[in-house]
C-alpha atoms as a PDB file:
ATOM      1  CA  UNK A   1      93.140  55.797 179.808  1.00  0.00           C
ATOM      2  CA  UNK A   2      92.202  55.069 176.751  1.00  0.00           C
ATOM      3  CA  UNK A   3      93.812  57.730 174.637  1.00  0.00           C
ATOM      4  CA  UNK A   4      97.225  56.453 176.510  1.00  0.00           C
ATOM      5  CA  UNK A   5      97.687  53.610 174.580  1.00  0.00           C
ATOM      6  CA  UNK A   6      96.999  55.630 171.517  1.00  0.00           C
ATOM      7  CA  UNK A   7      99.356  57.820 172.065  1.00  0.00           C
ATOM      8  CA  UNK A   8     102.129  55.782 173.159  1.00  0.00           C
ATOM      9  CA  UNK A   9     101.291  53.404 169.834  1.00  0.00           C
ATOM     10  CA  UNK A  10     101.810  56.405 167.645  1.00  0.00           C
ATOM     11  CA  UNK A  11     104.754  57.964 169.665  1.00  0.00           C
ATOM     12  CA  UNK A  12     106.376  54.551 169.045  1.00  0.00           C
ATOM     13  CA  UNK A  13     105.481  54.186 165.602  1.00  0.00           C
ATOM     14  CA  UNK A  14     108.309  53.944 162.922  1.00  0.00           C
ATOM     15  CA  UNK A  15     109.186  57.418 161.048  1.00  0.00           C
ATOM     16  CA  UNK A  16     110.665  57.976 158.186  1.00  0.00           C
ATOM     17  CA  UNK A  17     114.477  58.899 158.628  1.00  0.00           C
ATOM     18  CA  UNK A  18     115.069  62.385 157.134  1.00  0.00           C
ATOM     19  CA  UNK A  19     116.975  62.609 154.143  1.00  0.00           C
ATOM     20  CA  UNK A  20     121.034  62.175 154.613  1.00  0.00           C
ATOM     21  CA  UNK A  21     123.711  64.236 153.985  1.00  0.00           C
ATOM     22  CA  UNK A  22     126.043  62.712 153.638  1.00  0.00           C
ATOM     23  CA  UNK A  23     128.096  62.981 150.018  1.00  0.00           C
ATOM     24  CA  UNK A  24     127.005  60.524 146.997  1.00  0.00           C
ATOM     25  CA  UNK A  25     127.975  60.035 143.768  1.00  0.00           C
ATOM     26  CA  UNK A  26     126.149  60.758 140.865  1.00  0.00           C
ATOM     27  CA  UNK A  27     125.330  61.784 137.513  1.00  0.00           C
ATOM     28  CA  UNK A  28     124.393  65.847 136.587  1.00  0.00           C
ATOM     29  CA  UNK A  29     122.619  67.099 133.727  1.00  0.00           C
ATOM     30  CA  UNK A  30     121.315  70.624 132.768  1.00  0.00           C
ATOM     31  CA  UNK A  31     120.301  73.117 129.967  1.00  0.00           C
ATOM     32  CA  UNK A  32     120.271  77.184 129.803  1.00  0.00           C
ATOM     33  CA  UNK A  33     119.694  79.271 127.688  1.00  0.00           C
ATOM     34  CA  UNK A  34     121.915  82.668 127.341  1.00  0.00           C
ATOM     35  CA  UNK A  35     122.264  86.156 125.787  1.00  0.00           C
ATOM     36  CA  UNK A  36     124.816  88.803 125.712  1.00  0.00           C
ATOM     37  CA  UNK A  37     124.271  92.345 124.952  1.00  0.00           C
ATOM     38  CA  UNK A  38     126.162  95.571 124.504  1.00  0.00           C
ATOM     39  CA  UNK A  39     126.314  96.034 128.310  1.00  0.00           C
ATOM     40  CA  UNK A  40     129.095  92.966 128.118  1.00  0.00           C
ATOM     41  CA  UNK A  41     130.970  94.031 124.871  1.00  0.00           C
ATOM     42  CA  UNK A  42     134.087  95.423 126.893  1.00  0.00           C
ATOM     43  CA  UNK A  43     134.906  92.079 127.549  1.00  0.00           C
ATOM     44  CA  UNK A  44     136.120  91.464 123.627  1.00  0.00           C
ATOM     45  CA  UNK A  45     136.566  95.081 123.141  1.00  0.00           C
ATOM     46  CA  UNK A  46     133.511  95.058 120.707  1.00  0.00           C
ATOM     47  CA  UNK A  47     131.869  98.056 119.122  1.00  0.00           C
ATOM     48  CA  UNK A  48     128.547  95.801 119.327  1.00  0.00           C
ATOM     49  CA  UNK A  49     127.941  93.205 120.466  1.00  0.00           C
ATOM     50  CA  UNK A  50     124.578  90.456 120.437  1.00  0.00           C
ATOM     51  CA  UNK A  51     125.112  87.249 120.892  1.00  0.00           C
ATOM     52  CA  UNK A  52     122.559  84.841 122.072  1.00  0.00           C
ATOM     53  CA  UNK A  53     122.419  80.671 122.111  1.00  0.00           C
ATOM     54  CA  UNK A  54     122.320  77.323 124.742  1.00  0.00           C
ATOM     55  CA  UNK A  55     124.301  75.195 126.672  1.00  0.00           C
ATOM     56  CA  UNK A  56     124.033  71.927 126.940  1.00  0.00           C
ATOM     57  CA  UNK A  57     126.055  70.222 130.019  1.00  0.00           C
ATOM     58  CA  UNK A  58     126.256  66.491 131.372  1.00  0.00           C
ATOM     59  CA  UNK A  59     128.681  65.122 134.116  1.00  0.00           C
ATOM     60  CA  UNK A  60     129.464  63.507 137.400  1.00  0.00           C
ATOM     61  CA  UNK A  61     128.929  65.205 140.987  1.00  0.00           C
ATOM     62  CA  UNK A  62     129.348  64.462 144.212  1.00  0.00           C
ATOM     63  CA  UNK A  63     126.989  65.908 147.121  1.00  0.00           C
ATOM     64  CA  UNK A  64     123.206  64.689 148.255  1.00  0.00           C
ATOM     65  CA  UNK A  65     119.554  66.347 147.577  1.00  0.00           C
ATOM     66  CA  UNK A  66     119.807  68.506 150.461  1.00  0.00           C
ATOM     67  CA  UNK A  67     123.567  69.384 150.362  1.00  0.00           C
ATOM     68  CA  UNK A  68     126.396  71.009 148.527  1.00  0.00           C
ATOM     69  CA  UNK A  69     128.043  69.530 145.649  1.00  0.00           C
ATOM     70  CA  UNK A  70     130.594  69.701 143.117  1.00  0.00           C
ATOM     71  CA  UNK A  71     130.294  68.768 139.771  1.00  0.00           C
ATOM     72  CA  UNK A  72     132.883  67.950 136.115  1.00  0.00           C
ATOM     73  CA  UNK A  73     131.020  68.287 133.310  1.00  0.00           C
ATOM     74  CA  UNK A  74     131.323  68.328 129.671  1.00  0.00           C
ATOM     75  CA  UNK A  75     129.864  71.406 127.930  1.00  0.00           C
ATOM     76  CA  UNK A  76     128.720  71.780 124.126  1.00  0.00           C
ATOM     77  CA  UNK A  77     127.141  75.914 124.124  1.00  0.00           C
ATOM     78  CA  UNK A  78     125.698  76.840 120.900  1.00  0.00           C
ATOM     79  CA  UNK A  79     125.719  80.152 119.800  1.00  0.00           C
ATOM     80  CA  UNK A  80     122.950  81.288 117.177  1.00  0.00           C
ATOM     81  CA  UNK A  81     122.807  81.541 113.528  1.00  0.00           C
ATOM     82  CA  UNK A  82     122.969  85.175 112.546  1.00  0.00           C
ATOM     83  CA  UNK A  83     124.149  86.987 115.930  1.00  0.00           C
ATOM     84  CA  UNK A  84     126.715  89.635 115.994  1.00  0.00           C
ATOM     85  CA  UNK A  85     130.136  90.892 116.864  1.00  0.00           C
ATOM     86  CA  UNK A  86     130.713  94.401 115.726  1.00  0.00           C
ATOM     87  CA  UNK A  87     134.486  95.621 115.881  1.00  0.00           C
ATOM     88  CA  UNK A  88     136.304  98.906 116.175  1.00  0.00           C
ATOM     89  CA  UNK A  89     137.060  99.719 112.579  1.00  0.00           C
ATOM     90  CA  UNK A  90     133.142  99.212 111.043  1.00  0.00           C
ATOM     91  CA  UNK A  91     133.404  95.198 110.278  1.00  0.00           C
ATOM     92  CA  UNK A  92     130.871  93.301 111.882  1.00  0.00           C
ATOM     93  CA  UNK A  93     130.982  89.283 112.241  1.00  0.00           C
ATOM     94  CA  UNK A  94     127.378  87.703 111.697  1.00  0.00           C
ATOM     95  CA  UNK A  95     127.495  83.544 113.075  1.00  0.00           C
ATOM     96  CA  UNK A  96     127.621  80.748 110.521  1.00  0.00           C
ATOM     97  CA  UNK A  97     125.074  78.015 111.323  1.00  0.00           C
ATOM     98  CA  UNK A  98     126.924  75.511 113.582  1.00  0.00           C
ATOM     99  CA  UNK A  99     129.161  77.334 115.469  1.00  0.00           C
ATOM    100  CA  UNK A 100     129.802  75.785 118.704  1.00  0.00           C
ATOM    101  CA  UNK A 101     132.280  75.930 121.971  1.00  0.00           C
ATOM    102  CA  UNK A 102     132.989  72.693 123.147  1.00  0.00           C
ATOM    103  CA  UNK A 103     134.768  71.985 126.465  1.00  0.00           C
ATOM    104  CA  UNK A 104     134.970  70.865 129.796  1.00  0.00           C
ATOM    105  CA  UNK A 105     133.875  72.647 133.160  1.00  0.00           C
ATOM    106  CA  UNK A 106     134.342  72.086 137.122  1.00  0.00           C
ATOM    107  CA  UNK A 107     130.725  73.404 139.351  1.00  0.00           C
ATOM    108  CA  UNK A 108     130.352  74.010 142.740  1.00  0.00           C
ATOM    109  CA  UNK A 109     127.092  74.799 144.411  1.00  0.00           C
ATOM    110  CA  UNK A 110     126.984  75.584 148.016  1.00  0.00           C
ATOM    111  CA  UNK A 111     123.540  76.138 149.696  1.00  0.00           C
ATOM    112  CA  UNK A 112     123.057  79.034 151.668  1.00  0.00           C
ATOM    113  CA  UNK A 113     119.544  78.414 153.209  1.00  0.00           C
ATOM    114  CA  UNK A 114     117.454  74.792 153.579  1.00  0.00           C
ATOM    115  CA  UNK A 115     113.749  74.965 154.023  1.00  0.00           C
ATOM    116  CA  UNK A 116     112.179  71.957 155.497  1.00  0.00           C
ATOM    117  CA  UNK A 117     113.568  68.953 153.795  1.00  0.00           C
ATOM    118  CA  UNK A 118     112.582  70.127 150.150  1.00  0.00           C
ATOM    119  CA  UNK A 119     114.071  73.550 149.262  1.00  0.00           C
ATOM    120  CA  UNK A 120     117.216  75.095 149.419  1.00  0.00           C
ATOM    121  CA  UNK A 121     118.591  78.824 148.733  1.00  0.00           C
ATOM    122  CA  UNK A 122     121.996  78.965 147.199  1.00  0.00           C
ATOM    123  CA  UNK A 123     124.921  80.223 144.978  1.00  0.00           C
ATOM    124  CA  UNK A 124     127.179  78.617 142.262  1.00  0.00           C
ATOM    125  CA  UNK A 125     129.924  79.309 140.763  1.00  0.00           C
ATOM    126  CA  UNK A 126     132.362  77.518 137.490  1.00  0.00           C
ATOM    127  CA  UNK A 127     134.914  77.783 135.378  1.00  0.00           C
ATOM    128  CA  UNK A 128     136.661  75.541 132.240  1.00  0.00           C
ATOM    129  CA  UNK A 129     137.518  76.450 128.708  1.00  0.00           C
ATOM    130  CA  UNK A 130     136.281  75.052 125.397  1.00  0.00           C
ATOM    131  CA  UNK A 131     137.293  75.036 121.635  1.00  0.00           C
ATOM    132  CA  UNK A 132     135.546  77.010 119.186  1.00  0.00           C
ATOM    133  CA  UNK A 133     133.913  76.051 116.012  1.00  0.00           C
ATOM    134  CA  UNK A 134     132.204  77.203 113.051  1.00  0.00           C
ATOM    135  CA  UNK A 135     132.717  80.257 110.918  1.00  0.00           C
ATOM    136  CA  UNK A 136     131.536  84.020 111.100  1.00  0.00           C
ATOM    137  CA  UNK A 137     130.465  86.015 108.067  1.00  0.00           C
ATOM    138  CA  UNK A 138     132.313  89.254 107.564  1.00  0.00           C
ATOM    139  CA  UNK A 139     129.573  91.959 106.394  1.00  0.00           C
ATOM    140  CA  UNK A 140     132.486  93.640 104.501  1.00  0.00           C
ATOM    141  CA  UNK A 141     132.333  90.711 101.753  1.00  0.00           C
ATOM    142  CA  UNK A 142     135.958  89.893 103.099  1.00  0.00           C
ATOM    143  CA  UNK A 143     136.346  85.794 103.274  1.00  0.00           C
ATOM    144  CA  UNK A 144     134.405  84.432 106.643  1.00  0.00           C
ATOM    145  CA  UNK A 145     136.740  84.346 109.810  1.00  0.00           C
ATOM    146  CA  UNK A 146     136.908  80.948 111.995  1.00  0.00           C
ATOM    147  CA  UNK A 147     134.827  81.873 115.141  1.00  0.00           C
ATOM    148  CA  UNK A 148     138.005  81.476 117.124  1.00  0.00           C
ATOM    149  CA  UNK A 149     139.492  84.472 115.776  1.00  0.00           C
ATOM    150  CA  UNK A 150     136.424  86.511 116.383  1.00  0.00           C
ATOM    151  CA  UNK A 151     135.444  85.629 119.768  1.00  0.00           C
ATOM    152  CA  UNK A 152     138.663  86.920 121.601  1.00  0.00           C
ATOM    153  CA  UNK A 153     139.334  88.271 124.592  1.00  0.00           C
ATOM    154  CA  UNK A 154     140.220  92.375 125.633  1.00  0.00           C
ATOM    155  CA  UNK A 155     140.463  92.141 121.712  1.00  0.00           C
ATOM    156  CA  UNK A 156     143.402  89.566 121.706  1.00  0.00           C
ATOM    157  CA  UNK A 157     143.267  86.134 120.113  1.00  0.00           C
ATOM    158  CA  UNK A 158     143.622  83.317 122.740  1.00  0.00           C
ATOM    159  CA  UNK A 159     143.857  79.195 122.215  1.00  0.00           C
ATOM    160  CA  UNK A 160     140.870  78.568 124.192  1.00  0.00           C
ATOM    161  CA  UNK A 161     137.991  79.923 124.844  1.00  0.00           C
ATOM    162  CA  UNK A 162     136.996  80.949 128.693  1.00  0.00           C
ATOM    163  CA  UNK A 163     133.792  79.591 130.442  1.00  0.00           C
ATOM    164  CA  UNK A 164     133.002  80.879 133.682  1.00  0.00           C
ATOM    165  CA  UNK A 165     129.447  81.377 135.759  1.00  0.00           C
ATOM    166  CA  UNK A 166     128.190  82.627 138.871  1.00  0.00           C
ATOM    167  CA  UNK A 167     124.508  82.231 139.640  1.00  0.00           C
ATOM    168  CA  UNK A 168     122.079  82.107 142.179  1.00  0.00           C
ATOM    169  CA  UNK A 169     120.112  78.852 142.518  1.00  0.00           C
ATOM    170  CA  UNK A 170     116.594  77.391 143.894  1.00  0.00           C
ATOM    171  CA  UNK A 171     117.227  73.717 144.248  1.00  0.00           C
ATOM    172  CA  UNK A 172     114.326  70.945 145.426  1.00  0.00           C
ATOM    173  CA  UNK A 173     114.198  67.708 146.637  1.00  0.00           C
ATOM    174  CA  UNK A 174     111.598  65.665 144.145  1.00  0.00           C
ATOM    175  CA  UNK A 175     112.636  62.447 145.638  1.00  0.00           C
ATOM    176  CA  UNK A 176     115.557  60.134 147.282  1.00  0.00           C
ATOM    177  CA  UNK A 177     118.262  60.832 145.663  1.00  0.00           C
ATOM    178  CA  UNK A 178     116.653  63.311 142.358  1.00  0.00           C
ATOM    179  CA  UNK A 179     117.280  66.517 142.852  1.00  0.00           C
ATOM    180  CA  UNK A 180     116.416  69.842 140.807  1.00  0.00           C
ATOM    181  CA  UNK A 181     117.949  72.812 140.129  1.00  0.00           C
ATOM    182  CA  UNK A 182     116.966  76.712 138.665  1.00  0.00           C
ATOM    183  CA  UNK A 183     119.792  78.782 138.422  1.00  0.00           C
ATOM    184  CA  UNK A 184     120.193  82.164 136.781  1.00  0.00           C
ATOM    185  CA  UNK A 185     123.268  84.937 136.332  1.00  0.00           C
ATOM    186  CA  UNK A 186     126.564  86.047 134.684  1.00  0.00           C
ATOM    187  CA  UNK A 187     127.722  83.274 131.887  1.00  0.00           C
ATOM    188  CA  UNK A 188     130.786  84.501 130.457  1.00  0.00           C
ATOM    189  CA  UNK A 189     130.315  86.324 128.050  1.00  0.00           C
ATOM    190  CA  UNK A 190     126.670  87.749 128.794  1.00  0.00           C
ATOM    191  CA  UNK A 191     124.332  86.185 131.692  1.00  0.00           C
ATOM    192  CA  UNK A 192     121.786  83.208 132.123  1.00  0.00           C
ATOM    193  CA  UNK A 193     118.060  83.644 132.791  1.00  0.00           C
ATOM    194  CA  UNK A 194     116.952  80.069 133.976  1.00  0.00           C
ATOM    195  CA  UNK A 195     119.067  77.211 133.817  1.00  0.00           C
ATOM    196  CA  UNK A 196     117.348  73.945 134.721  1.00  0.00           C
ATOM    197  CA  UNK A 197     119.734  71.463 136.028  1.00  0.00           C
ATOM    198  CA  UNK A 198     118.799  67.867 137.444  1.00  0.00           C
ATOM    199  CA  UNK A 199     120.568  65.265 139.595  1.00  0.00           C
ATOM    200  CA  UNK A 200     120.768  61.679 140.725  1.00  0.00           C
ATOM    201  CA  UNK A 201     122.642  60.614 143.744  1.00  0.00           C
ATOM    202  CA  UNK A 202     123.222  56.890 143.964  1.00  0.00           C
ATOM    203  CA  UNK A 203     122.312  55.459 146.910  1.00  0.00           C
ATOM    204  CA  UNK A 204     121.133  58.949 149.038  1.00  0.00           C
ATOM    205  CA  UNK A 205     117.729  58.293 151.003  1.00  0.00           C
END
């Protein structure tokens, strides 16, 4: 009789409520570094092609710690001093110091697996277009070219330059409402390793 009261105390006994779902605002930052090699240089029509640099993205999204969400962010991707672009016809671009894509980008993550209340198994994908900056040394001793003539597309000068990702992801639940994110995959124009992106939600439990 004694263990009845016991048990009924702790089968009475106030639980934590699991973590919601339901959709929250909030704000999104993350960082990845990327590479592109000759495997990807069909996509400017390149002869060569080794590029390599960061992104750097911060936004709003909307979605909880153990749910989808969908994200606007503002993108500022870096591409490294002294990378290449080699073209049909021998020249080959080498990257100025400080040239940069700036733009804007739309995310959406949707989880394909939840373990327990910390871990999920998912898939991402993004798209948005940027500006390009900076200046590219022609190894031909020809004047440098603005970085938005060499970075083209099928080998045809465009206004804007095209940012689009699709990844698989390993998010976690650190706490109520934080949320963290490794991602890896294709990054126009050459692919992501790990990406580490973390998230607030206001007011998700």
């Amino acid at each position: 009789m004694a263990g009845f009261p016991a048990g009924a105390a702790a089968q009475f006994a106030p639980q934590a409520p699991p973590p919601s779902s339901d959709r929250h605002w909030g704000i999104i930052g993350s960082i990845a570094p990327w590479q592109a090699g000759d495997r990807f240089k069909a996509l400017y029509d390149a002869r060569t092609l080794d590029l390599s640099g960061q992104d750097l993205r911060i936004g709003v999204t909307r979605g909880s710690t153990l749910g989808n969400e969908f994200a606007l962010l503002f993108v500022r991707r870096r591409i490294d001093e002294d990378t290449t672009l080699g073209i049909f016809g021998g020249e080959t671009y080498v990257f100025r110091p400080g040239v940069r894509l700036t733009g804007f980008m739309a995310e959406a993550y949707g989880a394909l697996v939840t373990i327990g209340n910390r871990a999920q198994i998912g898939g991402l994908v993004a798209g948005g277009v940027a500006r390009a900056e900076g200046f590219a040394r022609r190894t031909s001793g020809l004047p440098d070219a603005p970085a938005a003539d060499v970075l083209t597309l099928f080998a045809r000068t465009v206004p804007a330059q095209l940012l689009l990702r699709g990844e698989l992801a390993v998010a976690f639940r650190l706490a109520p409402g934080a949320k963290l994110r490794f991602s890896g995959g294709f990054d126009w124009p050459g692919t992501t390793v790990v990406g580490v992106t973390m998230m607030y939600f206001f007011g998700d439990r």
